[in-house]
Protein backbone atom coordinates (compact mmCIF):
# COMPACT_ATOMS: atom_id res chain seq x y z
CA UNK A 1 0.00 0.00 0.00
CA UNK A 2 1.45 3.03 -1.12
CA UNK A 3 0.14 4.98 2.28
CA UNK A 4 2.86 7.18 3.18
CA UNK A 5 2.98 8.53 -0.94
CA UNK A 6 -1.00 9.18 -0.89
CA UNK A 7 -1.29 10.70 2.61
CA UNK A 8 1.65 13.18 2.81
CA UNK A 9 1.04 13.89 -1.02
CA UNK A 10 5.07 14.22 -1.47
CA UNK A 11 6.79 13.91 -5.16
CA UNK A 12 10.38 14.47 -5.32
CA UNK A 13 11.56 11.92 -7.78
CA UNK A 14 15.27 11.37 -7.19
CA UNK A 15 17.41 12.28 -10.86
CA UNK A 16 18.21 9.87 -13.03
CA UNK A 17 22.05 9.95 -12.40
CA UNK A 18 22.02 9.93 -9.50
CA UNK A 19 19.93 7.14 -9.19
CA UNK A 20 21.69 5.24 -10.95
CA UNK A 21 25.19 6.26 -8.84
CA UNK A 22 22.99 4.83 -5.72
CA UNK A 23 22.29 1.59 -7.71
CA UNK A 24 26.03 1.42 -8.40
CA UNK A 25 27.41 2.38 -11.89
CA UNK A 26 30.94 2.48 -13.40
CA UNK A 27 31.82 3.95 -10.77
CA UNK A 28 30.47 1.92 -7.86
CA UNK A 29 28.05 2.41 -5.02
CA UNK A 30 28.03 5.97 -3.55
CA UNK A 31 29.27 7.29 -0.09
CA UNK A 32 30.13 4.99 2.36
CA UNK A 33 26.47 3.90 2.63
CA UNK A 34 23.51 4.94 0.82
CA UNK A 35 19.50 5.97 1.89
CA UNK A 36 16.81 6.21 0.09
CA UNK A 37 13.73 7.91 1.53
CA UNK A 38 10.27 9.69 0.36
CA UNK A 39 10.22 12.52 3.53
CA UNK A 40 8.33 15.61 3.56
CA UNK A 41 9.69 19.05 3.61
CA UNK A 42 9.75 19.34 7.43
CA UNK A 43 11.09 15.86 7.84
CA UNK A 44 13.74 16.12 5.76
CA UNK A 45 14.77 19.08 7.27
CA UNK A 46 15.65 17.68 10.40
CA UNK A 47 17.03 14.25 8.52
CA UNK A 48 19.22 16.54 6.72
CA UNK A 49 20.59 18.39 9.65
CA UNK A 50 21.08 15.03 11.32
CA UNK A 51 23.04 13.43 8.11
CA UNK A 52 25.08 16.45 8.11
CA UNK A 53 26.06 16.06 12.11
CA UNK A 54 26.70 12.41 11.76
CA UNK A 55 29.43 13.37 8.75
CA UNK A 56 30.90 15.81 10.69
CA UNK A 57 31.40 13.59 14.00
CA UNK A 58 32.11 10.32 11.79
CA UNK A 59 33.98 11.75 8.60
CA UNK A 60 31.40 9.10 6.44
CA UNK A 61 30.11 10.35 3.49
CA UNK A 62 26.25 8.92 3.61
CA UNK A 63 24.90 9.10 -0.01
CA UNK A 64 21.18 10.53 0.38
CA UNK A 65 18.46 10.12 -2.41
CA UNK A 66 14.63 10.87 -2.04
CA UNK A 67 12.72 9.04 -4.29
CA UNK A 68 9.45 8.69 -5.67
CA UNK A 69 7.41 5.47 -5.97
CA UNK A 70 9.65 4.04 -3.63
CA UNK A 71 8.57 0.90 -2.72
CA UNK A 72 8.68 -0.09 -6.82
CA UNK A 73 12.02 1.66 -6.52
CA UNK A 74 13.52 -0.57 -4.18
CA UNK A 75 12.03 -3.93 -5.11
CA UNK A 76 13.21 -3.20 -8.45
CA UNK A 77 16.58 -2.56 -7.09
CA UNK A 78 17.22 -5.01 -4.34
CA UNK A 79 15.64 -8.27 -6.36
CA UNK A 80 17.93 -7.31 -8.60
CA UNK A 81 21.14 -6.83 -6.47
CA UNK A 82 21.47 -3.23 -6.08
CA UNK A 83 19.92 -0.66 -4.35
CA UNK A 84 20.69 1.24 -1.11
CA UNK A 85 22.08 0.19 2.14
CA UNK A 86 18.99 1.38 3.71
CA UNK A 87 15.30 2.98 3.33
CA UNK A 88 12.66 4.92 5.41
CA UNK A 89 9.15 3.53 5.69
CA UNK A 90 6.32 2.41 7.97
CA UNK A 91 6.64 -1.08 9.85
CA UNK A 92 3.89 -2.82 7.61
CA UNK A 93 6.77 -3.55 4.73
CA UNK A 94 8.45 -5.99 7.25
CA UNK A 95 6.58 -9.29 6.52
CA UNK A 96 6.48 -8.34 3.02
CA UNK A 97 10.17 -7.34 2.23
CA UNK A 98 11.64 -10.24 4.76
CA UNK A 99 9.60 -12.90 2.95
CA UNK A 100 11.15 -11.90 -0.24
CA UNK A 101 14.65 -11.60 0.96
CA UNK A 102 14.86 -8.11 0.61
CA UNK A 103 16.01 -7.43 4.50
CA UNK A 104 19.40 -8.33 6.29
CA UNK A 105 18.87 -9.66 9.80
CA UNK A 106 21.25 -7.48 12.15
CA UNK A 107 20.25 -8.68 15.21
CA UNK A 108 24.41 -10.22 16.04
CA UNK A 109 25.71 -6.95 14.74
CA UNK A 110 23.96 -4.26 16.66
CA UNK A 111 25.74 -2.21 19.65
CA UNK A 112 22.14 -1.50 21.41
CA UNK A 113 20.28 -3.51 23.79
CA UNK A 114 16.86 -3.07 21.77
CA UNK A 115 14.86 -3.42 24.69
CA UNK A 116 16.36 -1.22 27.01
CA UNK A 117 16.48 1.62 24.19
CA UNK A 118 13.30 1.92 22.69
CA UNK A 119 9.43 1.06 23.82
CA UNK A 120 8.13 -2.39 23.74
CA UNK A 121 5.98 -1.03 20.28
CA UNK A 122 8.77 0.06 18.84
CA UNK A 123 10.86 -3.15 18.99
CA UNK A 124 8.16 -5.24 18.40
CA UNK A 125 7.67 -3.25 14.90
CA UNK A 126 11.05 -4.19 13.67
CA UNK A 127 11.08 -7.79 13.98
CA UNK A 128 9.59 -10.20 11.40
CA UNK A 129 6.94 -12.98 13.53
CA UNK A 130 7.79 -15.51 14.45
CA UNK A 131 12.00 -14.39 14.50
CA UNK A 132 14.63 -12.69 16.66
CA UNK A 133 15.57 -10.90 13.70
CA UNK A 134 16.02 -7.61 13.73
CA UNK A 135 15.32 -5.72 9.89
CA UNK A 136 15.82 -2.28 11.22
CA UNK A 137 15.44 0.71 13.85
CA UNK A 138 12.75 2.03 14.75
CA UNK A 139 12.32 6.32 14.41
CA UNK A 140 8.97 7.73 15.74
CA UNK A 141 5.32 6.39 16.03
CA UNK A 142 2.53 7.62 14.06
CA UNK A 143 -1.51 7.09 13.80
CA UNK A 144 -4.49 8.72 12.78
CA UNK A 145 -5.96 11.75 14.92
CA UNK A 146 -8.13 14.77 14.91
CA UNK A 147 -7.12 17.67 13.73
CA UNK A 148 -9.61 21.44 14.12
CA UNK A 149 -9.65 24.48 12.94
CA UNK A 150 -9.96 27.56 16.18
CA UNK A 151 -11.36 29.81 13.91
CA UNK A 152 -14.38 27.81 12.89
CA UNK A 153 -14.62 26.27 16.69
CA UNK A 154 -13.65 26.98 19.78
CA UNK A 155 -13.05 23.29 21.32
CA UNK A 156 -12.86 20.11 19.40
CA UNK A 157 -15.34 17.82 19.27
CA UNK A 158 -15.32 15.01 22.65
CA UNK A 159 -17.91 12.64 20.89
CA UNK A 160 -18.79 11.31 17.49
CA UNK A 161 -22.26 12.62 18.14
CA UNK A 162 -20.95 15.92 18.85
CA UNK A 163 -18.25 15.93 15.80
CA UNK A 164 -21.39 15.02 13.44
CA UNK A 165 -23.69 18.08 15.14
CA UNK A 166 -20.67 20.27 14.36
CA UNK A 167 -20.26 18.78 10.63
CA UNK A 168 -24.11 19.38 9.54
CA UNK A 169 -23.99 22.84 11.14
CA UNK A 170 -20.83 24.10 9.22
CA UNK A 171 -21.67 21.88 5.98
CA UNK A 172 -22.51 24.52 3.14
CA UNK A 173 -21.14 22.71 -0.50
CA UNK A 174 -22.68 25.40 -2.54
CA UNK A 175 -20.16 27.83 -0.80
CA UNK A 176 -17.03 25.61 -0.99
CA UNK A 177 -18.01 24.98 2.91
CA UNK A 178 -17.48 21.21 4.16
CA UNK A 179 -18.29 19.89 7.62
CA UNK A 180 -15.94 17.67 7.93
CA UNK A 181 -12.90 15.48 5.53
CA UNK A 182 -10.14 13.06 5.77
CA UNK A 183 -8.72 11.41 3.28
CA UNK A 184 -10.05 8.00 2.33
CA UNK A 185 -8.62 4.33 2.23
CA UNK A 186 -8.35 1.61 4.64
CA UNK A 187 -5.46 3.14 6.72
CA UNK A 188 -7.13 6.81 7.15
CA UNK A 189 -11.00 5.23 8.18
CA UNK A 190 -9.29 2.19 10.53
CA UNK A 191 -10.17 4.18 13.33
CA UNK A 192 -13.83 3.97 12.60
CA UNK A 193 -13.38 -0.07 10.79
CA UNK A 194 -11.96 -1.35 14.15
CA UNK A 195 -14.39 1.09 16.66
CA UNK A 196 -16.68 -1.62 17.48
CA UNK A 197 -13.92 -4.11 18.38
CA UNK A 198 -13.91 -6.14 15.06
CA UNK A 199 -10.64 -6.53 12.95
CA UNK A 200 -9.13 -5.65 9.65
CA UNK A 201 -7.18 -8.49 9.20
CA UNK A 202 -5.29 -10.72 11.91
CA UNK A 203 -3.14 -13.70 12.38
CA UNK A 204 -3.68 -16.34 15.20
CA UNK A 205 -1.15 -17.95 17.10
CA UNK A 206 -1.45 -20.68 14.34
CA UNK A 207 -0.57 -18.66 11.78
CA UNK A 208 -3.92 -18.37 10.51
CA UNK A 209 -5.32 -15.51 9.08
CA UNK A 210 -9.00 -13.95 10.08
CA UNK A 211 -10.32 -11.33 8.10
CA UNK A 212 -12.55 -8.61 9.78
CA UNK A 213 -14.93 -7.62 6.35
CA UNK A 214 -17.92 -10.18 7.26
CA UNK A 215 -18.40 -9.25 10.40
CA UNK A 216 -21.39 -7.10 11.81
CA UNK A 217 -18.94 -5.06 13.96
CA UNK A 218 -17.07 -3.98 11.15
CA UNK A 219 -20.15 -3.02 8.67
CA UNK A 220 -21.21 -1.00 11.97
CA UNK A 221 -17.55 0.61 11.72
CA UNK A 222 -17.98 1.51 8.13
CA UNK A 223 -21.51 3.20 8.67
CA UNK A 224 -19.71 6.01 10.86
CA UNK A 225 -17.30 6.71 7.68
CA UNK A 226 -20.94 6.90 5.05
CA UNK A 227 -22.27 9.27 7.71
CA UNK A 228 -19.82 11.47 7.60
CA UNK A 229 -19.55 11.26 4.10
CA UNK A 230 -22.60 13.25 3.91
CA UNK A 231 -20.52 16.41 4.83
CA UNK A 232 -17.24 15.68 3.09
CA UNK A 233 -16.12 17.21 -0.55
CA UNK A 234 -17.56 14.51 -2.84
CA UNK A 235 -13.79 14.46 -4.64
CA UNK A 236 -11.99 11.71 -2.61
CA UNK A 237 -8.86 12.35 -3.83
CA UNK A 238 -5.92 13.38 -0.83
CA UNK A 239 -5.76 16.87 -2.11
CA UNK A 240 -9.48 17.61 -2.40
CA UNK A 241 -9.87 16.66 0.89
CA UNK A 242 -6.98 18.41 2.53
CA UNK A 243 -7.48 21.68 0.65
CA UNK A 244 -10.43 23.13 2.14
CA UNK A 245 -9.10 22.16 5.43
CA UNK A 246 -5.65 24.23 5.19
CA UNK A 247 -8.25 27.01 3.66
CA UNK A 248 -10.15 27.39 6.45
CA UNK A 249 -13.28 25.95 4.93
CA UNK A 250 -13.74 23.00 7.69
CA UNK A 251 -14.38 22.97 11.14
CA UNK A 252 -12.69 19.25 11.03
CA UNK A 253 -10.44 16.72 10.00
CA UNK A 254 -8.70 13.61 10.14
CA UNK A 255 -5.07 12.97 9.54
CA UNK A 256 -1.54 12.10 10.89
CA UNK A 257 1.63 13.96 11.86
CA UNK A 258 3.11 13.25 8.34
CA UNK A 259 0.55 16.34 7.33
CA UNK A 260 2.26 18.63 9.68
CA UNK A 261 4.54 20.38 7.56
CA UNK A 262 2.24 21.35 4.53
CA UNK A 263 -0.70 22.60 6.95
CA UNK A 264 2.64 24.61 8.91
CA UNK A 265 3.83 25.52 4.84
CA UNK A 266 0.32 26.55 3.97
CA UNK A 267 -0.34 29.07 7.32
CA UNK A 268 -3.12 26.77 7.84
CA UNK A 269 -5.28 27.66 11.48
CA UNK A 270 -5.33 24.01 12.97
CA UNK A 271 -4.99 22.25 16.18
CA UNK A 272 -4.81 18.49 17.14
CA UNK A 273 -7.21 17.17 19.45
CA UNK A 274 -7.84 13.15 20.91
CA UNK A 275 -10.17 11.13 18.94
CA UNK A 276 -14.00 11.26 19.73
CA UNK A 277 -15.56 9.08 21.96
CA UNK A 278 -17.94 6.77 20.40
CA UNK A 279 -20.78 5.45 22.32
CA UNK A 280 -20.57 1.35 22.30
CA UNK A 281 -16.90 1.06 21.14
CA UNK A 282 -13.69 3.19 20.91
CA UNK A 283 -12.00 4.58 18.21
CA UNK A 284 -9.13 2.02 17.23
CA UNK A 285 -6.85 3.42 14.20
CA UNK A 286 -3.91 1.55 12.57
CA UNK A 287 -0.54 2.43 14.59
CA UNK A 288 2.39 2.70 12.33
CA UNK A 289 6.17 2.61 13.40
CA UNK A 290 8.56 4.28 10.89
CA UNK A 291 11.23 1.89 10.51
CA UNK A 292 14.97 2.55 8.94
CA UNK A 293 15.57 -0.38 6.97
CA UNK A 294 18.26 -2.27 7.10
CA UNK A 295 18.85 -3.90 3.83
CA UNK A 296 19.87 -7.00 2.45
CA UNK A 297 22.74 -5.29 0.67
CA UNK A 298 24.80 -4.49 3.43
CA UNK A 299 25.82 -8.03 3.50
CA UNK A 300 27.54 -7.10 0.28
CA UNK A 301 30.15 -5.07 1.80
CA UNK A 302 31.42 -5.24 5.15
CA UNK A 303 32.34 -1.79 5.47
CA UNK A 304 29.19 -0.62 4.32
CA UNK A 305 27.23 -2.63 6.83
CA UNK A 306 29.55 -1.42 9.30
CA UNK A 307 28.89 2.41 8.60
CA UNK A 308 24.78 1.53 8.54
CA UNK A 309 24.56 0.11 11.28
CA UNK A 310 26.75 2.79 13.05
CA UNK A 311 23.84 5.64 11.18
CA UNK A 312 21.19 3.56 12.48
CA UNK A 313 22.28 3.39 15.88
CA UNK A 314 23.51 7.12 16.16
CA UNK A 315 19.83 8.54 14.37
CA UNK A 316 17.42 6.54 16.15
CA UNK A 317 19.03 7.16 19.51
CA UNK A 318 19.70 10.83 19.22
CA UNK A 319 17.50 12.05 21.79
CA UNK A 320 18.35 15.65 20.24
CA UNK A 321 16.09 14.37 17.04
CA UNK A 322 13.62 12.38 18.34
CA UNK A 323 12.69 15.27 20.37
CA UNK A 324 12.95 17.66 17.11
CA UNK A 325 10.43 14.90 15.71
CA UNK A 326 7.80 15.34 18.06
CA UNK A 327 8.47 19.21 18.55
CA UNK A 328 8.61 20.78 14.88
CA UNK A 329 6.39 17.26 13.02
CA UNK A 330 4.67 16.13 16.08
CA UNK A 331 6.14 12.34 15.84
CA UNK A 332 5.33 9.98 19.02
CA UNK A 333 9.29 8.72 20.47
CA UNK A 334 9.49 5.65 20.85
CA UNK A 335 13.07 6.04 22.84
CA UNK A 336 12.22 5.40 26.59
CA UNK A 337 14.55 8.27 27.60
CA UNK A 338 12.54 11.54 26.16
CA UNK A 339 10.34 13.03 28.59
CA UNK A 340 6.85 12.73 28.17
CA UNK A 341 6.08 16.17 30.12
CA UNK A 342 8.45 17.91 27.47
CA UNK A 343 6.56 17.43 24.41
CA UNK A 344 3.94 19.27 22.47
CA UNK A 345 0.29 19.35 23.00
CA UNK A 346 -0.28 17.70 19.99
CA UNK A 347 2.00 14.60 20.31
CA UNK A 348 -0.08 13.94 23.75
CA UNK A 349 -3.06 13.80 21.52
CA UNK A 350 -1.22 11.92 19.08
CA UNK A 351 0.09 10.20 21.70
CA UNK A 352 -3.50 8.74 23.19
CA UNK A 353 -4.75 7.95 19.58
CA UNK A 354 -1.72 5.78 19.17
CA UNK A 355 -2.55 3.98 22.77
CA UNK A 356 -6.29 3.05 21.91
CA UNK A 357 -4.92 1.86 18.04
CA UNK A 358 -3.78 -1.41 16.77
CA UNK A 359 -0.33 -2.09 15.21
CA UNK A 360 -0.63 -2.48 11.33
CA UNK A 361 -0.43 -5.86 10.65
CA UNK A 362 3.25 -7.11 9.29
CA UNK A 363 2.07 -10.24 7.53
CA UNK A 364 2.71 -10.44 4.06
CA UNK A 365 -0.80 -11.11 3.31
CA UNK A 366 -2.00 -7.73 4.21
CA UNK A 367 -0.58 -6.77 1.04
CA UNK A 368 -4.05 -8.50 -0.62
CA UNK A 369 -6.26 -6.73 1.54
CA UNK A 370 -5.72 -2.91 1.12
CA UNK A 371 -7.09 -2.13 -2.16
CA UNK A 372 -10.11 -4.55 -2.47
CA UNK A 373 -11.28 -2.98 0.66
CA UNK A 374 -10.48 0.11 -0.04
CA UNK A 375 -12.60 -0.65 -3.43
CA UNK A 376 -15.93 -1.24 -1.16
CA UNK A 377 -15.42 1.24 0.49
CA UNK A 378 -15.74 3.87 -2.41
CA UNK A 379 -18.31 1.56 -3.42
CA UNK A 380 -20.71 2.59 -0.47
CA UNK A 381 -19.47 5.73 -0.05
CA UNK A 382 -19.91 6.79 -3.29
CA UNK A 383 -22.47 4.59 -5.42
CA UNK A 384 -24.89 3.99 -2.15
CA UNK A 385 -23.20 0.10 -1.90
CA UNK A 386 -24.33 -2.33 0.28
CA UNK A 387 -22.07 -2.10 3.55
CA UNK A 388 -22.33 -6.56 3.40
CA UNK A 389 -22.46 -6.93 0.12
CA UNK A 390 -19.46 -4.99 -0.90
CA UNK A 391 -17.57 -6.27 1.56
CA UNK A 392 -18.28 -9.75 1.26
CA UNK A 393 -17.01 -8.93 -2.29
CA UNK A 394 -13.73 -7.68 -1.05
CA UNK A 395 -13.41 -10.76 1.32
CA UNK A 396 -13.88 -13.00 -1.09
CA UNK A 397 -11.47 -11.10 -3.47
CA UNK A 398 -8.96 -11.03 -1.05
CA UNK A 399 -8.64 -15.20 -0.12
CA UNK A 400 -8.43 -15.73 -3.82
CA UNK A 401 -5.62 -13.65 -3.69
CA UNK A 402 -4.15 -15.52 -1.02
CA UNK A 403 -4.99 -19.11 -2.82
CA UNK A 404 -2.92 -18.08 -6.02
């Protein structure tokens, strides 16, 4: 699922040359190690300042690329024997990429006591089930939360009965006026999918998978996202749903920190506020971990390994970063060192979201179940589909997938 691409709406598609000097050319690999990453504006400042310190203190040269479509980029690359040393994504590529031998296992060849570094999420996140591997470090956490706009209210909404008042009563489409928007796909709406206790997809201790799209709890889930299509922009593309937001043209709006640094770009009036309360169940969003990858390339070189690993180790434990993160992006640590009291208003809220969420699932087989879900979703939300029927259609889409 190309989440991260869709919901912080970034381009930046690395040149070709020097794509190709990261792939290794006539010349060989570049800089001691290589990174590939899709990061925001914001992010990258901070990344960038970070690279830059670790040069200085280390005299490495790390060779830096951001680059579009990445996960084609690097299964492209790696299946074929090249790419970089490392990448930047979300935890749900672990199953996936480990399966297809695209991670190195650096559990023997770390200098860090995972445990005793980072949260018991955060470790968790970068091991494949089932293993002690370890495929990377982990960076920040990340979810789904509220985000309002002071101008158009004065407090955020506590309850989904309150948040849909609030929606009719500022909902005006003739004047470019929405009550409420978020973007919309499987990720974005898991906090009202998973509300009634129901699950997208899970494995159980047998390995076996259970999906969540039959059953009562999650059609119940999926009738909160149609009613609040009712006062969304009718365009469900990212941008048409952010726009109006960052314009000042809705009272509310769902998204994640990764959205932080075009709202702060765009002088947008917004706050971020704890998810509503909703009466019978809880609002239960996917959890994401960013993860810096450690790839299966690094057993190519020796030195290169060694001088990613020593990166990994020296970003992910920088408290001076990790409390950038959640100060300028509004990131969740996971290092068990920041303190709590120290950080923004938003990352609490953040913060809670992430607490009452569920991990995105690292099996490989989630990879089937994104888009035909995503699929009935549009389907009722935007030709009147029936909640079962569509996804019983999706479910049954999705184990064919996983028979082939």
């Amino acid at each position: 699922m190309d989440r991260r691409t869709v919901l912080k709406s970034t381009g930046g598609i690395v040149a070709a040359s020097a794509l190709a000097g990261c792939l290794g050319g006539d010349d060989g690999p570049e800089g001691d190690m290589a990174i590939w990453h899709e990061l925001g504006e914001g992010e990258l400042a901070i990344f960038d300042d970070m690279v830059a310190e670790f040069e200085d203190e280390t005299d490495h040269d790390v060779a830096v690329s951001e680059v579009g479509d990445l996960e084609d980029r690097v299964e492209t690359a790696v299946a074929a024997g090249e790419g970089p040393e490392m990448w930047s994504w979300a935890h749900d590529w672990v199953g996936n990429h480990w399966d297809r031998g695209f991670l190195a296992d650096a559990s023997e060849d770390l200098t860090i006591d995972l445990d005793e570094v980072f949260t018991d999420a955060a470790v968790e996140a970068v091991q494949p089930p089932g293993t002690d591997a370890v495929v990377g470090l982990p960076a920040a956490g990340e979810t789904i939360s509220l985000f309002y706009n002071p101008e158009l209210i004065d407090e955020p909404p506590e309850s989904l009965d309150e948040m849909l008042d609030i929606a009719e009563e500022y909902h005006n489409p003739q004047q470019g006026e929405y009550g409420f928007s978020q973007d919309v796909n499987v990720y974005t709406f898991s906090w009202a999918l998973q509300a009634f206790g129901s699950r997208i997809f899970e494995v159980d201790e047998n390995g076996d998978a259970h999906l969540g799209v039959d059953d009562d709890e999650m059609h119940e889930g999926m009738e909160i996202a149609r009613d609040l299509y009712e006062f969304m922009p009718r365009d469900l593309a990212y941008d048409a749903q952010v726009t109006p937001f960052t314009e000042g043209d809705v009272p509310i709006h769902m998204n994640g920190p990764w959205a932080v640094s075009d709202f702060n770009d765009q002088d947008a009036d917004f706050e971020v506020a704890e998810l509503p309360a909703i009466e019978g169940g809880e609002a239960s969003p996917y959890t994401g971990i960013d993860v810096w990858y450690f790839s299966d390339m690094i057993n190519e070189d020796e030195d290169r390994k060694d001088v990613t690993i020593e990166f990994g180790e020296y970003y992910t434990t920088n408290e001076e970063f990790a409390q950038r993160w959640a100060d300028e992006q509004f990131y969740i640590p996971v290092l068990q060192d920041i303190d709590e009291d120290g950080l923004p208003d938003e990352v609490a809220a953040f913060q809670s979201a992430f607490a009452q969420g569920v991990a995105m699932p690292v099996d490989a087989r989630m990879n089937q179940v994104w888009e035909p879900l995503e699929d009935a979703m549009t389907a009722v939300l935007t030709d009147d589909g029936d909640i079962a029927e569509e996804f019983s259609a999706a479910g049954e889409s999705i184990r064919d997938s996983w028979d082939e």
